[in-house]
Protein backbone atom coordinates (compact mmCIF):
# COMPACT_ATOMS: atom_id res chain seq x y z
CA UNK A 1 -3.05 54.98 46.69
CA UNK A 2 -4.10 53.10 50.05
CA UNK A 3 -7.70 52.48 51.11
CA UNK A 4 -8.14 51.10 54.48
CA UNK A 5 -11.65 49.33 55.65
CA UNK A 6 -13.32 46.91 58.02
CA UNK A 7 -15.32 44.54 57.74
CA UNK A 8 -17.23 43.31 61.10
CA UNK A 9 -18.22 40.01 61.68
CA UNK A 10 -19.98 37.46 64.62
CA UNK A 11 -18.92 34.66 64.96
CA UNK A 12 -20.20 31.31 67.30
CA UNK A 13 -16.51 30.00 67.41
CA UNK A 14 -15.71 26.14 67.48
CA UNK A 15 -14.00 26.15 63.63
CA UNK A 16 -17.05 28.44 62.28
CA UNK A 17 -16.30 29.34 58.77
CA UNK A 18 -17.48 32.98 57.68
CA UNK A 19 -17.66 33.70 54.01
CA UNK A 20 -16.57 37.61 53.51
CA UNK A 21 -15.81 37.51 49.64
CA UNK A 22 -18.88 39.84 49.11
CA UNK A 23 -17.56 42.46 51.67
CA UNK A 24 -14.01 42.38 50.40
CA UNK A 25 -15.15 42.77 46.89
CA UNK A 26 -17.36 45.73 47.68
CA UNK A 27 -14.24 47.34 49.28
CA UNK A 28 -12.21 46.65 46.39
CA UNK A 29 -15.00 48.62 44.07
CA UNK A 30 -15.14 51.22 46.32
CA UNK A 31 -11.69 51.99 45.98
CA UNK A 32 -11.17 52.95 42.80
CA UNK A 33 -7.92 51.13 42.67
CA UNK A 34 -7.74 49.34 39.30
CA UNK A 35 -4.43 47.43 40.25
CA UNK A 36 -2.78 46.41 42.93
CA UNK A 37 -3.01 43.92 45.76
CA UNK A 38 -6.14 43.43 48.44
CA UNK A 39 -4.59 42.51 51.67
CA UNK A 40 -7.06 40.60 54.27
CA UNK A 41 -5.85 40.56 58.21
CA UNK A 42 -7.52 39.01 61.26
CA UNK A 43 -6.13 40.81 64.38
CA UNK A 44 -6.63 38.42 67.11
CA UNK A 45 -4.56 34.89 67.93
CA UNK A 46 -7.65 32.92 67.23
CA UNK A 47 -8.37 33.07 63.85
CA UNK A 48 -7.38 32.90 60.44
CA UNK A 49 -8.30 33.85 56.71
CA UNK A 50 -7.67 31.33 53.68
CA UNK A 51 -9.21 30.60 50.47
CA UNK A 52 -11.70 27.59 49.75
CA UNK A 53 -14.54 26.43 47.71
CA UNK A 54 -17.50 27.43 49.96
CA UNK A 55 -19.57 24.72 49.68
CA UNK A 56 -20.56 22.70 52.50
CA UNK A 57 -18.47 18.95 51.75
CA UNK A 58 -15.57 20.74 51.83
CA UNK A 59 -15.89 23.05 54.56
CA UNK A 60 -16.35 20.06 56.99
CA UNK A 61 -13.73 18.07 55.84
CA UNK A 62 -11.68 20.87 56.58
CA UNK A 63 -13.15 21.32 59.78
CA UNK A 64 -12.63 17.60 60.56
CA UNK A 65 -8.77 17.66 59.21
CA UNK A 66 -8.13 20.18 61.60
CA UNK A 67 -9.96 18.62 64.65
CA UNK A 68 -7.51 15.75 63.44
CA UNK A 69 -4.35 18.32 63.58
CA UNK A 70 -5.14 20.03 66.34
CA UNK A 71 -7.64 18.56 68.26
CA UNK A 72 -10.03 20.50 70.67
CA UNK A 73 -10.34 17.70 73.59
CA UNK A 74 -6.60 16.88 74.76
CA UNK A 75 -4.39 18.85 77.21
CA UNK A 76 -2.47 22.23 76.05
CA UNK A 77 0.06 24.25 78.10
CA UNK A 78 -1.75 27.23 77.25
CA UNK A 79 -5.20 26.08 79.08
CA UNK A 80 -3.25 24.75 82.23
CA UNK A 81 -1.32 28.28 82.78
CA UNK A 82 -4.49 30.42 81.79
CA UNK A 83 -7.35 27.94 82.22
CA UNK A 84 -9.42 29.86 79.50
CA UNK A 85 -9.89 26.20 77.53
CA UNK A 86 -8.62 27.63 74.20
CA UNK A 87 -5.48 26.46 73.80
CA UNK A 88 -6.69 24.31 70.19
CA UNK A 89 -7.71 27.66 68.73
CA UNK A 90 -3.90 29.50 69.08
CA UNK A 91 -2.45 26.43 67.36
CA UNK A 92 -5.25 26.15 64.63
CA UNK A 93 -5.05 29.78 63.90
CA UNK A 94 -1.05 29.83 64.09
CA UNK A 95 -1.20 26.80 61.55
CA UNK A 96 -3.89 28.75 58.92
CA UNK A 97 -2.38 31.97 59.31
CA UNK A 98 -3.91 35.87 60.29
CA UNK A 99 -3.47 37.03 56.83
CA UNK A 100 -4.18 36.83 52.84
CA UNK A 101 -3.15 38.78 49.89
CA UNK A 102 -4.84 38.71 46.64
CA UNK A 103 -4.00 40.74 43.63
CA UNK A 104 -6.46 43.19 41.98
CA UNK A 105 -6.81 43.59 38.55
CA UNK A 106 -8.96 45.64 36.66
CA UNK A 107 -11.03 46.77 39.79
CA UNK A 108 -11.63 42.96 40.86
CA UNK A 109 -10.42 40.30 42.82
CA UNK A 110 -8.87 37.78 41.22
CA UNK A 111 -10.47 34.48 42.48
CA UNK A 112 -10.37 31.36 40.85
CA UNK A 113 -14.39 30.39 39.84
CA UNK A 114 -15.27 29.04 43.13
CA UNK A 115 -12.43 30.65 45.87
CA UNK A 116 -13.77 32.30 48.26
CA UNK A 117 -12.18 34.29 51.04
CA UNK A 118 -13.23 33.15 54.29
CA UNK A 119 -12.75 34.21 58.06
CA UNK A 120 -12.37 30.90 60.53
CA UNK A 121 -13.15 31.47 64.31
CA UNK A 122 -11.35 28.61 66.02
CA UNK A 123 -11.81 30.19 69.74
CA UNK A 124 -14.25 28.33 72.27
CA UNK A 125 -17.05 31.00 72.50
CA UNK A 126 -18.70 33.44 70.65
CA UNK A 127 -17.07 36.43 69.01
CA UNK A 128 -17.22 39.79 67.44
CA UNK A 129 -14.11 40.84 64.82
CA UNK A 130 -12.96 43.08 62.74
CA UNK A 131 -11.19 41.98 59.75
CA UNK A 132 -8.78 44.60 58.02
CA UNK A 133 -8.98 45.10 54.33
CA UNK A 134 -6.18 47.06 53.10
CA UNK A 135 -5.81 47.83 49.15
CA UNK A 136 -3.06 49.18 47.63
CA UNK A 137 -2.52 50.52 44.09
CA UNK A 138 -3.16 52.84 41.39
C-alpha cells in the first residue's frame, strides 16, 4: 500500500527551522499502514529535511555551524551568473540533503525521545513549500 500527502509550510528563509513531526505523524495515522517506511522530500534546491532535538540551544548552534560551512556573506558563482543572492542556500541544502526516511512500526514513527523531523529554508526570502510525505507498507 502507498499513501501520498503534503504537508504545506511558510517559511521566512535565512536557515529558518520548521518543526513538521506533528504533520508527518498525523499522515502516518491516517494511513493505516502499520509497517513500513515514511519517506519525507523537499522539492526545491533550497532546502533540506533532517532530524534534531528541537529545542532552541541546539537549533542555533546548528544554524551557526552552517553559517561557518557555508557562509551567507562571501562571493558564489551561482549569485554572479544569476545575481538572485542565494548562492549559500544551494550549497547548504546540497550539504543537508532534500530527503529523509524513517521506518514505521506499529502505526508510528519511530523517533528517538526527542528527534524531531524538521524542514530548513536556507533561501534569502520568504517561502511557501510543499513537503512530500510518502508511506509505504502494509
Amino acid at each position: 500500500m502507498v499513501r501520498t500527502e503534503t504537508i504545506s509550510i511558510h517559511t521566512k528563509g535565512f536557515c529558518d527551522i520548521v518543526n513538521i513531526t506533528p504533520d508527518v505523524s498525523s499522515i502516518v495515522r491516517q494511513s493505516s499502514i502499520e509497517n513500513g517506511l515514511a519517506t519525507i522530500f523537499c522539492p526545491g534546491s533550497t532546502g533540506a529535511l533532517t532530524t534534531i532535538e528541537y529545542e532552541s540551544g541546539v537549533l542555533q548552534d546548528l544554524q551557526d555551524a552552517l553559517e561557518r560551512i557555508a557562509p551567507s556573506d562571501i562571493p558564489y558563482a551561482h549569485d554572479r551568473r544569476w545575481r538572485d543572492g542565494n548562492g549559500f542556500s544551494h550549497i547548504r541544502a546540497a550539504l543537508m540533503k532534500p530527503s529523509l526516511c524513517v521506518p514505521v512500526v506499529s502505526g508510528k514513527l519511530t523517533l528517538g525521545t526527542w528527534q524531531q523531523i524538521v524542514f530548513m529554508d536556507f533561501d534569502n526570502r520568504t517561502r511557501h513549500r510543499e513537503i512530500i510525505v510518502q508511506i509505504t507498507g502494509e
